[in-house]
C-alpha atoms as a PDB file:
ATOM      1  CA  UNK A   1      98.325  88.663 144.572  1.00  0.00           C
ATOM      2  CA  UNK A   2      97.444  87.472 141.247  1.00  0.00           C
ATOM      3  CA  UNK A   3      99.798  87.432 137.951  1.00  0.00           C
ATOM      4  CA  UNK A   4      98.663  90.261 135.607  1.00  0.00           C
ATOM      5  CA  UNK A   5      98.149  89.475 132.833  1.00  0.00           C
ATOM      6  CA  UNK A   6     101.253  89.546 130.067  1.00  0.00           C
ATOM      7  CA  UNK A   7     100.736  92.792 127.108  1.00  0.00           C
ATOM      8  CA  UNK A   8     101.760  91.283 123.808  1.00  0.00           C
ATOM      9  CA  UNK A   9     100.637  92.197 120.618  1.00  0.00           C
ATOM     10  CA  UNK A  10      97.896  89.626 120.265  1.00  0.00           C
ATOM     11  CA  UNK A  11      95.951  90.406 123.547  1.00  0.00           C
ATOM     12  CA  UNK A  12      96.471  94.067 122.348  1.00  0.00           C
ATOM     13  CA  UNK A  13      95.270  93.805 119.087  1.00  0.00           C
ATOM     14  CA  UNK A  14      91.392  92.967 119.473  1.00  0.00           C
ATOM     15  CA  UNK A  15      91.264  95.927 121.947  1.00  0.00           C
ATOM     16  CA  UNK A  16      92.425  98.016 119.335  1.00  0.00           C
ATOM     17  CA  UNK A  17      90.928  96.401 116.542  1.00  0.00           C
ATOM     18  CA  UNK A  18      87.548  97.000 118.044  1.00  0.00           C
ATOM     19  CA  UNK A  19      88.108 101.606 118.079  1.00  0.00           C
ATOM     20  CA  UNK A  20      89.349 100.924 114.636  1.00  0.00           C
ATOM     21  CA  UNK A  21      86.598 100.102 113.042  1.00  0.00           C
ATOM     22  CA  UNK A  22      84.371 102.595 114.718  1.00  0.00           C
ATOM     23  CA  UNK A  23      86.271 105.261 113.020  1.00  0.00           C
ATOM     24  CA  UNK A  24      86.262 103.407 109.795  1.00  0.00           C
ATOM     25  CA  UNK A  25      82.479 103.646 110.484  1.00  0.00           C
ATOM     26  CA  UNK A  26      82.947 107.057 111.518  1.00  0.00           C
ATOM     27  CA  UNK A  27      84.508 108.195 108.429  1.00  0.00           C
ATOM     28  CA  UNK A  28      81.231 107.409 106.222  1.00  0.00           C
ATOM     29  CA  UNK A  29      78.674 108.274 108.501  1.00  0.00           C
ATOM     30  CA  UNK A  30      80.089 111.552 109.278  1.00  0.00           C
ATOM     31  CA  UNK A  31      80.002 113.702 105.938  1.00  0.00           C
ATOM     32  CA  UNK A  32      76.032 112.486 105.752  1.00  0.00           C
ATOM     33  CA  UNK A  33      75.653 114.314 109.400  1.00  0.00           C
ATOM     34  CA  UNK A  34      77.932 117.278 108.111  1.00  0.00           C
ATOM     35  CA  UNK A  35      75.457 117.453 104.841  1.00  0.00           C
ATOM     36  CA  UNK A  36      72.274 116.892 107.324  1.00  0.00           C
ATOM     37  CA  UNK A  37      73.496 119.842 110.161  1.00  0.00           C
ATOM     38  CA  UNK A  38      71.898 123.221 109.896  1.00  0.00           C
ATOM     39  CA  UNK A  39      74.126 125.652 111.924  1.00  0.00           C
ATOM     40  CA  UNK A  40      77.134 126.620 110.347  1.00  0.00           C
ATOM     41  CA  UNK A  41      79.018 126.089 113.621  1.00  0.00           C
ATOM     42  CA  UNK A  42      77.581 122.384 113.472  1.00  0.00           C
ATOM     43  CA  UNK A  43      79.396 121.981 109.548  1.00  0.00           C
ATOM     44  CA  UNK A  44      82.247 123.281 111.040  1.00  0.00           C
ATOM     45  CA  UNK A  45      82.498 120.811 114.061  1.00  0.00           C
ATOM     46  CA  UNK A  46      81.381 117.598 111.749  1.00  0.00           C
ATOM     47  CA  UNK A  47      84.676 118.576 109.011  1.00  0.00           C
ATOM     48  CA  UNK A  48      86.439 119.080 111.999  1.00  0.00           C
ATOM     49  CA  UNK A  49      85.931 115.755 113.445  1.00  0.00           C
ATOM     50  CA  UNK A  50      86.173 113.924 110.179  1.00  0.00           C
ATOM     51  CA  UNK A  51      89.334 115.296 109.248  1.00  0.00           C
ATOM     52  CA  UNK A  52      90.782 113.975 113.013  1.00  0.00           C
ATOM     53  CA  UNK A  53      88.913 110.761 112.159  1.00  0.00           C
ATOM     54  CA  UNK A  54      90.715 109.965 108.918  1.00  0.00           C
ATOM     55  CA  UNK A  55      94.070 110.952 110.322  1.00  0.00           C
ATOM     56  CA  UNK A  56      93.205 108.691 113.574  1.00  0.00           C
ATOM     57  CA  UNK A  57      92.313 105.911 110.897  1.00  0.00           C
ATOM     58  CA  UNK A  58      95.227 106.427 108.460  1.00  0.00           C
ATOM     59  CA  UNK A  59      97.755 105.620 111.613  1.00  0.00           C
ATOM     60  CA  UNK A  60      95.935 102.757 112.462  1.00  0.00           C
ATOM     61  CA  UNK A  61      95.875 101.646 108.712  1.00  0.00           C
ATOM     62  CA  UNK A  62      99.995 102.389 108.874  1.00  0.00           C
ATOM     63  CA  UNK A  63     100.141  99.910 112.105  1.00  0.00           C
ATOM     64  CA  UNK A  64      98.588  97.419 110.412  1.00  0.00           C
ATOM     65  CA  UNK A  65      95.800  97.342 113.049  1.00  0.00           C
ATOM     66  CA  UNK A  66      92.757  98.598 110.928  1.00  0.00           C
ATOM     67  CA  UNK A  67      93.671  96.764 107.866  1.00  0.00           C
ATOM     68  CA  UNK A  68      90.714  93.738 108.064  1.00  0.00           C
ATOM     69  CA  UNK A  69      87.324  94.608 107.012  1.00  0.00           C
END
């Protein structure tokens, strides 16, 4: 069998790094969709998922992994 391979933080990080700046992404695009979306239900679930979004991003930010760019 082969050697798997060894998790330190610097194979991690571009894994990470990667999800991280989705959401950053995420984060602006999303209030244009919640402005855009005609059913309330549809507002509702955009906030919703922004809200999630900038939490997810300000414990990356904390981590130091979503601090470049």
């Amino acid at each position: 069998m082969g050697k798997l391979p060894v998790n330190n933080s610097k194979s991690f990080l571009p894994v990470v790094r990667v999800p991280a700046l989705v959401r950053k992404k995420l984060v602006k695009t999303l209030p244009k969709m919640q402005e855009a979306a005609t059913p309330a239900e549809l507002k509702e679930a955009f906030g919703n998922r922004l809200t999630q979004t900038q939490n997810h991003v300000s414990r990356l930010i904390q981590s130091r992994v979503c601090t470049k760019r």
